[in-house]
N, C-alpha and C. Protein backbone atom coordinates (compact mmCIF):
# COMPACT_ATOMS: atom_id res chain seq x y z
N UNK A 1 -24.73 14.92 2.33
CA UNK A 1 -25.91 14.19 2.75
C UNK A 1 -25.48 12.98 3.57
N UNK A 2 -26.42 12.69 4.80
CA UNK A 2 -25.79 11.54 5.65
C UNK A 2 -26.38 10.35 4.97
N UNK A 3 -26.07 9.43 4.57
CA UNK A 3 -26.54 8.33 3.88
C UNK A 3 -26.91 7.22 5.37
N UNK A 4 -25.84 7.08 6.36
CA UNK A 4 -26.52 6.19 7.52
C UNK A 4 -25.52 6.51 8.83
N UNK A 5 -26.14 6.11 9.85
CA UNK A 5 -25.65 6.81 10.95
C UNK A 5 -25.62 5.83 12.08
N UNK A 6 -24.68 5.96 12.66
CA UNK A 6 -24.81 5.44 14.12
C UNK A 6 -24.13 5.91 15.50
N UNK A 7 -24.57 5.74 16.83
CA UNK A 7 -24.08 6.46 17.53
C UNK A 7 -22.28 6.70 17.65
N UNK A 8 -21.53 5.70 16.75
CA UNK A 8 -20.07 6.14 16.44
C UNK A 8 -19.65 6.58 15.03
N UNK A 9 -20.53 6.46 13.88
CA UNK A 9 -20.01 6.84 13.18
C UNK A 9 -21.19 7.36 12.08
N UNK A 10 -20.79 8.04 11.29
CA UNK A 10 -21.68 8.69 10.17
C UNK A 10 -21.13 8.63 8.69
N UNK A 11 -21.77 7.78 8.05
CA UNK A 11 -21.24 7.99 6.73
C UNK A 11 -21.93 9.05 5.74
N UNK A 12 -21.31 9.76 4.86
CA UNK A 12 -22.22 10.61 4.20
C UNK A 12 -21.32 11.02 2.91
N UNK A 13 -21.64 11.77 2.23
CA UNK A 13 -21.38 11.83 0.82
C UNK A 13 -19.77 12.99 0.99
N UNK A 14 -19.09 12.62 0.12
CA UNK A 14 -18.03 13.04 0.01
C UNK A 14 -18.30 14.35 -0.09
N UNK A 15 -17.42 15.55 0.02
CA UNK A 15 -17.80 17.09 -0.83
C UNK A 15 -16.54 17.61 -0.96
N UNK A 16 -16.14 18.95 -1.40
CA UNK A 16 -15.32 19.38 -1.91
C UNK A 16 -14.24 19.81 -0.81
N UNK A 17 -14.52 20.18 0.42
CA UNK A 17 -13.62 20.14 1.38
C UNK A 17 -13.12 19.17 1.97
N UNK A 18 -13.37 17.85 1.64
CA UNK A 18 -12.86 16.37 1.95
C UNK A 18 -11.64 16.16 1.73
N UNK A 19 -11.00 17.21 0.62
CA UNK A 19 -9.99 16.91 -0.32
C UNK A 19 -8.66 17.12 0.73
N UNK A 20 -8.61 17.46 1.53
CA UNK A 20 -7.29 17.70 2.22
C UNK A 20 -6.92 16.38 2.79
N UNK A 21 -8.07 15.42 3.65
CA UNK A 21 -7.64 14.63 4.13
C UNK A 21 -7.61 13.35 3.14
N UNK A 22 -7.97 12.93 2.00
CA UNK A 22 -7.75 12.32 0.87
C UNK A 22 -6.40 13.05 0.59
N UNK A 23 -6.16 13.90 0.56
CA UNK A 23 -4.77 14.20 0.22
C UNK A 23 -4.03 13.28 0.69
N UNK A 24 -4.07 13.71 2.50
CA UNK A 24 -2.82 13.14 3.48
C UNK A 24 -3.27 11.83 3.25
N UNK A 25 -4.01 11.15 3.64
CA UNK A 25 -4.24 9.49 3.42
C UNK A 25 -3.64 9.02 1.84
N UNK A 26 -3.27 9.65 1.32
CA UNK A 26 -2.35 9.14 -0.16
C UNK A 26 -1.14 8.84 0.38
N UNK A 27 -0.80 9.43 1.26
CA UNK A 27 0.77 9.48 1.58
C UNK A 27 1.01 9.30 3.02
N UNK A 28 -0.27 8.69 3.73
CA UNK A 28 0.35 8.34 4.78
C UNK A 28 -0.67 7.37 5.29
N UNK A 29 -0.56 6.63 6.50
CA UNK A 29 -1.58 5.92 7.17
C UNK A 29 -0.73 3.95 6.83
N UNK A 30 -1.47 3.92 8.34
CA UNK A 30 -1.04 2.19 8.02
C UNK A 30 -2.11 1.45 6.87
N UNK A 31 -3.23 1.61 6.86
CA UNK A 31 -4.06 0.77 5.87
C UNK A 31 -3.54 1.14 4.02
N UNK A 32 -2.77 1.88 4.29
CA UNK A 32 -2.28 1.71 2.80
C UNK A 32 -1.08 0.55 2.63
N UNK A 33 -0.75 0.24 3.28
CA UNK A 33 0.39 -1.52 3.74
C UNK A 33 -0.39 -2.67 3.95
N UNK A 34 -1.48 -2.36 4.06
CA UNK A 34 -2.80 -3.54 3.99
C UNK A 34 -3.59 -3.56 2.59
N UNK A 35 -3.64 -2.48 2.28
CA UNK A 35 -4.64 -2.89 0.61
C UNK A 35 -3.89 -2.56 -0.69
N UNK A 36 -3.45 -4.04 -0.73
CA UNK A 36 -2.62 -4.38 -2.19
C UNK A 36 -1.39 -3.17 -2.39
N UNK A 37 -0.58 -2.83 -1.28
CA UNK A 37 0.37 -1.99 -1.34
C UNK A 37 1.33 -2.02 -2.88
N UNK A 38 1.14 -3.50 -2.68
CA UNK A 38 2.23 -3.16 -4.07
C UNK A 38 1.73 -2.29 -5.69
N UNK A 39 0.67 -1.68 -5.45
CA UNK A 39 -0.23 -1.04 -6.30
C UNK A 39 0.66 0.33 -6.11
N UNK A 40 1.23 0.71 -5.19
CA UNK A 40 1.91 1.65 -5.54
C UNK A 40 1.43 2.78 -4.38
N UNK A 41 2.31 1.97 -2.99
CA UNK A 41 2.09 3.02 -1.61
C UNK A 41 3.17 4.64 -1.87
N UNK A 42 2.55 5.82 -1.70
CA UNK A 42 3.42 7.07 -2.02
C UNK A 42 3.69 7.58 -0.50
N UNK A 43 4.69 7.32 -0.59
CA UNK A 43 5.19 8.22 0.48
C UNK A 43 5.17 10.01 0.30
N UNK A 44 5.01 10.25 -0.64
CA UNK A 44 5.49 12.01 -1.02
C UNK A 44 4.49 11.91 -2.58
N UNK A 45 3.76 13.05 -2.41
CA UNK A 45 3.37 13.26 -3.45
C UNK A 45 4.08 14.67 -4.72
N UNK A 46 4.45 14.21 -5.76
CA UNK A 46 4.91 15.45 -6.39
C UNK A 46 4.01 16.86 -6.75
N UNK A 47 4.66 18.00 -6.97
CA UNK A 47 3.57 19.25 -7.12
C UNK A 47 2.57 18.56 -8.20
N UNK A 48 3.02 17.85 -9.34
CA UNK A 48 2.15 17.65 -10.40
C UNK A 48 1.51 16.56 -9.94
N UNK A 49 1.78 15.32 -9.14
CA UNK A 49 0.71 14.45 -8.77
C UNK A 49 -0.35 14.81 -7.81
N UNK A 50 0.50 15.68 -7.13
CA UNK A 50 -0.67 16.19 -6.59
C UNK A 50 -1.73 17.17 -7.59
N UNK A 51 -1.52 18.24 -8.36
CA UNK A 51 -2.39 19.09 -8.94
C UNK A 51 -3.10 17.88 -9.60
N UNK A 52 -2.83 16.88 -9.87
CA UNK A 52 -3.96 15.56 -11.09
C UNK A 52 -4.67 15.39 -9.75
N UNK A 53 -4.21 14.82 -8.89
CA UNK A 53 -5.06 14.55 -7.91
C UNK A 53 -6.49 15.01 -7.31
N UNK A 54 -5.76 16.86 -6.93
CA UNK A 54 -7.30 17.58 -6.94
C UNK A 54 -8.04 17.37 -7.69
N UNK A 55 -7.46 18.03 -9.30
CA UNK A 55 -8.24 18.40 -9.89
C UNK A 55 -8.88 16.63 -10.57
N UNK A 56 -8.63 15.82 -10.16
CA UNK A 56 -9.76 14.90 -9.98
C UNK A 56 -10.54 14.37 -9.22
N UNK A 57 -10.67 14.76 -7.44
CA UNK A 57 -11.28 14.64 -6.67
C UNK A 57 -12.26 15.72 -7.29
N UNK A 58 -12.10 16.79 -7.04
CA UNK A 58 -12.57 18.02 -7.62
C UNK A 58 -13.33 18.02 -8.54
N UNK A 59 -13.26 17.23 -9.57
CA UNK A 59 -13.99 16.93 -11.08
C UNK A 59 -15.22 15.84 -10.58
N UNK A 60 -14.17 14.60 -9.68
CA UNK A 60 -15.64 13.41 -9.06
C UNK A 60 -17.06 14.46 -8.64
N UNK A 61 -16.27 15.31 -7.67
CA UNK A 61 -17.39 15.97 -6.85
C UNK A 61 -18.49 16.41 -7.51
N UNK A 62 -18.13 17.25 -9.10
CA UNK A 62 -19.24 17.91 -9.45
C UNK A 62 -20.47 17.10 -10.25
N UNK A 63 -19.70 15.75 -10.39
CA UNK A 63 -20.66 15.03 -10.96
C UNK A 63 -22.01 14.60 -10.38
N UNK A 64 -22.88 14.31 -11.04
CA UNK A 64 -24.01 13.43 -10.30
C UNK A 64 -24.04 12.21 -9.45
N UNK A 65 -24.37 12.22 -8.51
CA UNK A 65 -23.98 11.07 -7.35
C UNK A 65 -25.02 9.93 -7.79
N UNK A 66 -24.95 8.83 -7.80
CA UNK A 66 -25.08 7.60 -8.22
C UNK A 66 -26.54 7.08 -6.98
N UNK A 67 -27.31 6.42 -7.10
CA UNK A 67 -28.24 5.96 -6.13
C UNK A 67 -28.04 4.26 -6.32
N UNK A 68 -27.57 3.21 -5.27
CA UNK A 68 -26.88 3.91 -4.23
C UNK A 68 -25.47 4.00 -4.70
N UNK A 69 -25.24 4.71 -3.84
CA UNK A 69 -23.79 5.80 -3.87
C UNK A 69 -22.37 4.50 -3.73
N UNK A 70 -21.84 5.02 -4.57
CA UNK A 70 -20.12 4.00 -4.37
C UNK A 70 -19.19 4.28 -3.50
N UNK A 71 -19.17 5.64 -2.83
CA UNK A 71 -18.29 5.94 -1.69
C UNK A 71 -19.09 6.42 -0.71
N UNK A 72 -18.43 6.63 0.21
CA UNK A 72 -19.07 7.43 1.70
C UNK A 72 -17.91 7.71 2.34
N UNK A 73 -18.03 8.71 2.78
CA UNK A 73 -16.66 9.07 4.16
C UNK A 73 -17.27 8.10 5.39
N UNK A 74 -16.58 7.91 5.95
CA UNK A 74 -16.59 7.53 7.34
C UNK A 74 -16.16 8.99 8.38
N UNK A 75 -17.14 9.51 9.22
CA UNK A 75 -16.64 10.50 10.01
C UNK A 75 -17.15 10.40 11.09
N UNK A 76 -16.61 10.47 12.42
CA UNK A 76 -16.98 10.82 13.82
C UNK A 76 -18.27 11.15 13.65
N UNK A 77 -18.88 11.36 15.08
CA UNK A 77 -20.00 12.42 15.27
C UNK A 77 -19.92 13.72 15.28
N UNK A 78 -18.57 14.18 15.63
CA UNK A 78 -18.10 15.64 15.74
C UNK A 78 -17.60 16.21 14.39
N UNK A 79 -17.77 15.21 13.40
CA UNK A 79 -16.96 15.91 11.86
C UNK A 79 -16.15 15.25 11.38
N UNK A 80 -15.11 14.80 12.64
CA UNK A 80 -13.68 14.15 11.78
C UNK A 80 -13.65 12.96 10.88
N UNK A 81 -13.42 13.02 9.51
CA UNK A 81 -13.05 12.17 8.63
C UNK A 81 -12.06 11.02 9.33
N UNK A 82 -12.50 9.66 9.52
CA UNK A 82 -11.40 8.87 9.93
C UNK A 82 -10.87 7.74 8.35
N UNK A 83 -11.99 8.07 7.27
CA UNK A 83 -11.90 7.01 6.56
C UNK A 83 -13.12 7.14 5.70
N UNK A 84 -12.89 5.49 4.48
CA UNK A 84 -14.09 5.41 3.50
C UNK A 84 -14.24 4.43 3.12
N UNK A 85 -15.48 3.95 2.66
CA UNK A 85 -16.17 2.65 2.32
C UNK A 85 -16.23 3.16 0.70
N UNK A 86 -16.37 1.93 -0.27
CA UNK A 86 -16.63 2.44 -1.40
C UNK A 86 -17.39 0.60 -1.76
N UNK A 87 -18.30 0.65 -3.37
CA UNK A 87 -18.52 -0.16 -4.12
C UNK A 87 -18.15 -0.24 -5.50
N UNK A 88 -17.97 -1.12 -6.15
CA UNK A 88 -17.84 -1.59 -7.36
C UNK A 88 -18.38 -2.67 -7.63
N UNK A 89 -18.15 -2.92 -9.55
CA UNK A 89 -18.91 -3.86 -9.58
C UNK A 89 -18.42 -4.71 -10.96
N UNK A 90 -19.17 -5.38 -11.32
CA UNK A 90 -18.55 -6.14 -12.07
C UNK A 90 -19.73 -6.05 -13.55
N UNK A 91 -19.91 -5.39 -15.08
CA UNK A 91 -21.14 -5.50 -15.83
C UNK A 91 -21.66 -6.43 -16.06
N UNK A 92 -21.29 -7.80 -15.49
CA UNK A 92 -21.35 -8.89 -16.01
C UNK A 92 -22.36 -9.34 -14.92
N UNK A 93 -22.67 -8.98 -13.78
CA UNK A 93 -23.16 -9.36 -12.47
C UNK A 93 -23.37 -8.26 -12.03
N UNK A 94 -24.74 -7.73 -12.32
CA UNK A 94 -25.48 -6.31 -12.03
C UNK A 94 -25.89 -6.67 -10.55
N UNK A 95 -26.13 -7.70 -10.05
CA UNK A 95 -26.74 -7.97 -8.62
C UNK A 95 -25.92 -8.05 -7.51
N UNK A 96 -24.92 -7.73 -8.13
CA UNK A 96 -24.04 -8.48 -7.00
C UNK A 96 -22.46 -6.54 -7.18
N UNK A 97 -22.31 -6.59 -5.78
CA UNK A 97 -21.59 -4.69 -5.87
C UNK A 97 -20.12 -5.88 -4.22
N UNK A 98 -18.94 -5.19 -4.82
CA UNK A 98 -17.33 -5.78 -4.46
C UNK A 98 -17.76 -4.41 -3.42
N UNK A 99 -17.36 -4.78 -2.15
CA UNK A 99 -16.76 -3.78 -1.43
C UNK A 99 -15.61 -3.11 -0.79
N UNK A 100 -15.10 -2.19 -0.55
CA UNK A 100 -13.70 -1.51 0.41
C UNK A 100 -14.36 -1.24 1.56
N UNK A 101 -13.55 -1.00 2.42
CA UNK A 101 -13.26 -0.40 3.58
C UNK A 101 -11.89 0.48 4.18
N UNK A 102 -11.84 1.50 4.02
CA UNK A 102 -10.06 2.12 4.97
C UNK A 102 -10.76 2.97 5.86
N UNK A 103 -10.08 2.44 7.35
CA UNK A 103 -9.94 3.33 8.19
C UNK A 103 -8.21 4.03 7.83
N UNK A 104 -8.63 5.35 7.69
CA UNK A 104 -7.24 5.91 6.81
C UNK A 104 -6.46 6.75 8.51
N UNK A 105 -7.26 6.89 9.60
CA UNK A 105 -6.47 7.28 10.80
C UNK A 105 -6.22 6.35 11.55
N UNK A 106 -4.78 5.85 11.73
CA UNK A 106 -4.46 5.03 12.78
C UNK A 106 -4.84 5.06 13.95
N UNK A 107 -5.25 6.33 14.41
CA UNK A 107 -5.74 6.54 16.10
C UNK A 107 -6.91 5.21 15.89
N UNK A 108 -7.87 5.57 14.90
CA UNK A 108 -8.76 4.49 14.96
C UNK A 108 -8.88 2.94 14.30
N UNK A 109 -7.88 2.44 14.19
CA UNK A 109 -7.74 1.49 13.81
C UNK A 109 -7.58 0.22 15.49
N UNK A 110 -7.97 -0.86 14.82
CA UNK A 110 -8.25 -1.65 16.13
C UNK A 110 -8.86 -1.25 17.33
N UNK A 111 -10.27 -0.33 17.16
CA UNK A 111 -11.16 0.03 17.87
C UNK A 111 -12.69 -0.50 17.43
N UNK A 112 -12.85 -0.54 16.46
CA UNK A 112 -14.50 -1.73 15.96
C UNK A 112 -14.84 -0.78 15.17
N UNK A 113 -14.21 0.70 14.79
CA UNK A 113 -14.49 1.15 13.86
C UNK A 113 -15.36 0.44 12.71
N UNK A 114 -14.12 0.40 11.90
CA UNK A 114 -14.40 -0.60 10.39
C UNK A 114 -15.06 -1.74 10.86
N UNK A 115 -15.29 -2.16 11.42
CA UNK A 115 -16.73 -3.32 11.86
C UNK A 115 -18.41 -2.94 11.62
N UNK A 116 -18.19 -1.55 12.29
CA UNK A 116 -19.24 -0.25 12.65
C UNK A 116 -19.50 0.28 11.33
N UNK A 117 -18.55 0.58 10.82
CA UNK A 117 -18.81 1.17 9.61
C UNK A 117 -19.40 0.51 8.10
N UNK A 118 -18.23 -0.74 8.37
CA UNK A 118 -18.79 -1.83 7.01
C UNK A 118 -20.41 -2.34 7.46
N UNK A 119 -20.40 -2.53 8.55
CA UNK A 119 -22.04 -2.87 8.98
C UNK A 119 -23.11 -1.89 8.45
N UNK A 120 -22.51 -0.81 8.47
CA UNK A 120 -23.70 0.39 8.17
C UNK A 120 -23.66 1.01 6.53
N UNK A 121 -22.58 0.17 6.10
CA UNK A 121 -22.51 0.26 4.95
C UNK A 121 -23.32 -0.56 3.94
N UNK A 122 -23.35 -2.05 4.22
CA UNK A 122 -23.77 -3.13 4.14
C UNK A 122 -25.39 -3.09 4.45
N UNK A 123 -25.76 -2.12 5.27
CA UNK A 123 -26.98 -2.31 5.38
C UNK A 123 -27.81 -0.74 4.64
N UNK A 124 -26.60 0.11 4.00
CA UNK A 124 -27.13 1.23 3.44
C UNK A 124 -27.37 0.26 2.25
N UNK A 125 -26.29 -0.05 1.56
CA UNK A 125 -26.16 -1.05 0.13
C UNK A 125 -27.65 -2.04 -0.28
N UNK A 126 -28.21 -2.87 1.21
CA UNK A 126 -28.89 -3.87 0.82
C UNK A 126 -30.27 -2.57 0.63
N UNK A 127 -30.47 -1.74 1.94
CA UNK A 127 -31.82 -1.10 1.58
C UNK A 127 -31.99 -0.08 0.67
N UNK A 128 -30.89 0.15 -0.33
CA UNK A 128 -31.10 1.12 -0.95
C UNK A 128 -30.56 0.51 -2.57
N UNK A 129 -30.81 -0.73 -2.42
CA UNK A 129 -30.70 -1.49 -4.02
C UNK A 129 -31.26 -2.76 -4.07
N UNK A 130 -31.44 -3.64 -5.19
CA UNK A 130 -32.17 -4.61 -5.49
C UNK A 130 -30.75 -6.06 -5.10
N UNK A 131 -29.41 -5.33 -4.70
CA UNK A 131 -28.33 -6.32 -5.02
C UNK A 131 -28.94 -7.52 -4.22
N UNK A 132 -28.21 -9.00 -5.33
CA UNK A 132 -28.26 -9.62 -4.07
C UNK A 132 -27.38 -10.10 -3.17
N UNK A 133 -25.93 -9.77 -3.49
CA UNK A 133 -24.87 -10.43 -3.21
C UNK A 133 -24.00 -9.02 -2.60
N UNK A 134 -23.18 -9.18 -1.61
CA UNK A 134 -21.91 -8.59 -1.83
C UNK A 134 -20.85 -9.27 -1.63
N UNK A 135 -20.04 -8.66 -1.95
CA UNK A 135 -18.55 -9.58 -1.69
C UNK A 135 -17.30 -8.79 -1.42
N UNK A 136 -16.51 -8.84 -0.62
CA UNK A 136 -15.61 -8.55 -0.34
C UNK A 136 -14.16 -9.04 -0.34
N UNK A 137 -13.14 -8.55 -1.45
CA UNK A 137 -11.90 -9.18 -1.20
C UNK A 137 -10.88 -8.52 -0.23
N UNK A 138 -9.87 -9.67 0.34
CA UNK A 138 -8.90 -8.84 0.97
C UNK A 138 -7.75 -9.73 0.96
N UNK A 139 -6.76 -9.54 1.35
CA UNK A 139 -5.34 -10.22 1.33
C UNK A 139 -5.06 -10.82 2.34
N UNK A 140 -3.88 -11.60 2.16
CA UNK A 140 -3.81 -12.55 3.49
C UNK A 140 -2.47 -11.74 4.28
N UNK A 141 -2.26 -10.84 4.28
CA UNK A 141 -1.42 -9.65 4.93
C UNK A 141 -2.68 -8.79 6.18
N UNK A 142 -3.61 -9.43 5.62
CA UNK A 142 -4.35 -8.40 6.47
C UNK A 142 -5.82 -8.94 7.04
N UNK A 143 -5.18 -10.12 8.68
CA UNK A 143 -5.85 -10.40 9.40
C UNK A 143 -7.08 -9.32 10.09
N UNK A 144 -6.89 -8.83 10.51
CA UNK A 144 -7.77 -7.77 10.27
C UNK A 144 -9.35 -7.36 9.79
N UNK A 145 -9.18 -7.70 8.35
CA UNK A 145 -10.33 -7.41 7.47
C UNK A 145 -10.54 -9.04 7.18
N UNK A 146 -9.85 -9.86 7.63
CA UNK A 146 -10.59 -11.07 7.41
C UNK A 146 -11.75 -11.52 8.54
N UNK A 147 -11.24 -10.67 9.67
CA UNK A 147 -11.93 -10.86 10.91
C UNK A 147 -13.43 -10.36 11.05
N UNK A 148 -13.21 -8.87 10.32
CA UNK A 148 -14.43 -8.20 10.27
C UNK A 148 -15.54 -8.76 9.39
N UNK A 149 -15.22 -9.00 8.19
CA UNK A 149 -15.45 -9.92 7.25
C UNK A 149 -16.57 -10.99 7.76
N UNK A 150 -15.93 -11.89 8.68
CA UNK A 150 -16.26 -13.37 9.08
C UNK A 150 -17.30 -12.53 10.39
N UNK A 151 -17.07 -11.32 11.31
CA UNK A 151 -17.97 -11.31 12.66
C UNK A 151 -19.19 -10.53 11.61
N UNK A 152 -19.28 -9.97 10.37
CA UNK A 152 -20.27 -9.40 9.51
C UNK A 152 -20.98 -10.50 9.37
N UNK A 153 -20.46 -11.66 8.95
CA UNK A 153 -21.15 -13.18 8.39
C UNK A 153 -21.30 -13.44 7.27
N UNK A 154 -20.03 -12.36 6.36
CA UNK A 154 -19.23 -12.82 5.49
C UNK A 154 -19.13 -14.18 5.22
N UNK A 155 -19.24 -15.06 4.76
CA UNK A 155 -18.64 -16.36 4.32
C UNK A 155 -17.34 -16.66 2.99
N UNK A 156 -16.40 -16.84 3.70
CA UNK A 156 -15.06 -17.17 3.02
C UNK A 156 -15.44 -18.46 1.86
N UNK A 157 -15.40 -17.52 0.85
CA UNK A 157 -15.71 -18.33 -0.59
C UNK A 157 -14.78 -18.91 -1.30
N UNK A 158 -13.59 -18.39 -1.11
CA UNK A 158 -12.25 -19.14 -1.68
C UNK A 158 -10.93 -18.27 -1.58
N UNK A 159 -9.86 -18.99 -1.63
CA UNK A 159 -8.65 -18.19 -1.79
C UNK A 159 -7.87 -18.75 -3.03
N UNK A 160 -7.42 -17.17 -3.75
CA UNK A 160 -6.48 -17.45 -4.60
C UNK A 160 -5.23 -17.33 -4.07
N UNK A 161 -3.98 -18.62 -3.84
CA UNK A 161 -3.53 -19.18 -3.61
C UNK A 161 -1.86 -18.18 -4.34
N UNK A 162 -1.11 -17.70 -3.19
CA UNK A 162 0.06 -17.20 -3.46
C UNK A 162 -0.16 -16.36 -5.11
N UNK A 163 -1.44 -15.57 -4.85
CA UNK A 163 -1.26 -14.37 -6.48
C UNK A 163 -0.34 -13.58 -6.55
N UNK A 164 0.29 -12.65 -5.41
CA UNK A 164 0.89 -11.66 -5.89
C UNK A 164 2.53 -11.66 -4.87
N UNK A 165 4.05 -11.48 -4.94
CA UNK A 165 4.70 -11.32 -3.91
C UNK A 165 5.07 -9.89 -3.35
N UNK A 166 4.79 -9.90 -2.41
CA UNK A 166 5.07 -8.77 -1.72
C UNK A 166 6.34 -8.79 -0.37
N UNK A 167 7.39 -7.97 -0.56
CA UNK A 167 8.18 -8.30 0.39
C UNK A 167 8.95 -9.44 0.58
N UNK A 168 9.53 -10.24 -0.49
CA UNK A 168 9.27 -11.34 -0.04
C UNK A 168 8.52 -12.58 0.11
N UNK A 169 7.30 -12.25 0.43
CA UNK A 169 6.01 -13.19 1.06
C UNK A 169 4.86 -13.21 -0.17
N UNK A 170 4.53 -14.28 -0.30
CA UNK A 170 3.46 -14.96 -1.10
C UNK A 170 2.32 -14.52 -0.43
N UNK A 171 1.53 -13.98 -1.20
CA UNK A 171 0.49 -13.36 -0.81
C UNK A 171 -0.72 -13.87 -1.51
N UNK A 172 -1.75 -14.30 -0.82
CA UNK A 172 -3.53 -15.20 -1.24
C UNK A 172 -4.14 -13.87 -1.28
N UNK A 173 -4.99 -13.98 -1.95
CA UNK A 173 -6.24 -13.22 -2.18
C UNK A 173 -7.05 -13.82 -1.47
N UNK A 174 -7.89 -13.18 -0.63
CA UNK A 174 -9.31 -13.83 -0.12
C UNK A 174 -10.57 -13.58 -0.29
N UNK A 175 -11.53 -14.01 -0.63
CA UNK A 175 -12.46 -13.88 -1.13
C UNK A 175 -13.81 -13.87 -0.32
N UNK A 176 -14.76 -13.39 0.01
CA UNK A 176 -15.77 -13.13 0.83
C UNK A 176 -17.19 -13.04 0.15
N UNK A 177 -17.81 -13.45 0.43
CA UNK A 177 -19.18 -13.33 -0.19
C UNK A 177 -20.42 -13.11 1.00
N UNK A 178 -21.48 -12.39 0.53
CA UNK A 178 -22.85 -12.45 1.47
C UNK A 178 -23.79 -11.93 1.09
N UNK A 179 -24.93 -13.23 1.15
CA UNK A 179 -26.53 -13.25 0.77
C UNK A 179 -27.01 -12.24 1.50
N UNK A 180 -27.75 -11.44 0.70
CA UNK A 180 -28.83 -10.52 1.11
C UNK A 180 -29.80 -11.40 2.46
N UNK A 181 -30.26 -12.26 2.12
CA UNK A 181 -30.70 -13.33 2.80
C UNK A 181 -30.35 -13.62 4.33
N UNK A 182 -29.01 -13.52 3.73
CA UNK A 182 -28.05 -13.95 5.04
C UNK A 182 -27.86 -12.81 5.86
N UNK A 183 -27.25 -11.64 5.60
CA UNK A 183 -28.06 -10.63 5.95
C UNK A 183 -28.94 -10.08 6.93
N UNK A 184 -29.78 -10.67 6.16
CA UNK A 184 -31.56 -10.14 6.75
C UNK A 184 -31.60 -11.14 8.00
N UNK A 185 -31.03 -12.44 7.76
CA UNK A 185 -31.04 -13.43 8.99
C UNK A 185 -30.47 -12.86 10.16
N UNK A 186 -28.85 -12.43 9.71
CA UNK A 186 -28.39 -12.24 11.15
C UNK A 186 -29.31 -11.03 11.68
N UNK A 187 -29.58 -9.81 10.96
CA UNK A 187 -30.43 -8.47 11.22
C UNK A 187 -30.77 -8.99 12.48
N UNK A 188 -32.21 -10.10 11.84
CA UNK A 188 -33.30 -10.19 12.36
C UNK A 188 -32.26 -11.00 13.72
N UNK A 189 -31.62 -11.64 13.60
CA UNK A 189 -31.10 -12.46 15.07
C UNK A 189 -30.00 -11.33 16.13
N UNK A 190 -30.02 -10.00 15.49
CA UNK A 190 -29.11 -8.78 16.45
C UNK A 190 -29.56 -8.33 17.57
């Protein structure tokens, strides 16, 4: 099902033939060196990590899909999977849903993709729930998603200050927040 659309990109509900390119994006792509790599980037997946793998994409699929929905593919107009948006949340703060973004094909990375996409995500999220908040974290490795972030109208809510090391390098958490409100403002000013 297409959940929202635009003349570059289409997000729509995951399905059971998705699973190949969720495969390769486990084990390859630059945006896995951008989101919290040290979580454990795989270069090679084993026969048995992989068989857990399907057979839990495989298991997500048959379940009942959520209104609104926590993932979406990101795909061309022609089909191709480039990537996925997802939500979470916190039980403590029912109003308020954390968002992702991976463009998982490098061809499309630093093209306005993920700009395009988090926009249409952001605006599936606000009209298809009561939230009032979203928020978005990202790392300070990854100028990038701070950018998209801030041209969305994101507002930078705080940084946690050298949390994790990676490489070497002291790494901030960054923190993003945005009013439904705020939102609806820029909408109305597009």
């Amino acid at each position: 099902m297409i959940l929202m659309q635009t003349p570059e990109v289409i997000l729509r509900d995951l399905d059971r033939e998705d699973l190949e390119p969720f495969l390769k994006w486990q084990t390859s792509g630059e945006w896995r060196h951008l989101d919290a790599p040290w979580d454990g980037i795989l270069y090679a997946m084993s026969p048995e990590q992989e068989k857990v793998y399907r057979a839990n994409f495989l298991k997500a699929r048959a379940l009942p899909l959520p209104s609104p929905r926590k993932t979406a593919l990101i795909v061309l107009p022609d089909g191709a999977p480039i990537g996925f948006v997802n939500r979470y949340g916190d039980d403590r703060f029912k109003d308020v849903f954390y968002l992702g973004i991976s463009i998982c094909e490098d061809a499309y990375l630093n093209r306005g993709m993920g700009t395009i996409a988090l926009q249409a995500w952001i605006d599936y999220l606000f009209g298809n729930s009561t939230a009032h908040k979203l928020e978005l974290h990202t790392w300070s490795l990854n100028p990038r998603m701070m950018h998209v972030a801030e041209k969305l109208g994101f507002k930078r809510e705080g940084t946690e200050r050298e949390l994790v090391e990676w490489q070497g390098v002291r790494q901030d958490r960054i923190r993003y927040g945005l009013l439904r409100r705020e939102w609806e403002e820029n909408k109305a000013n597009r």
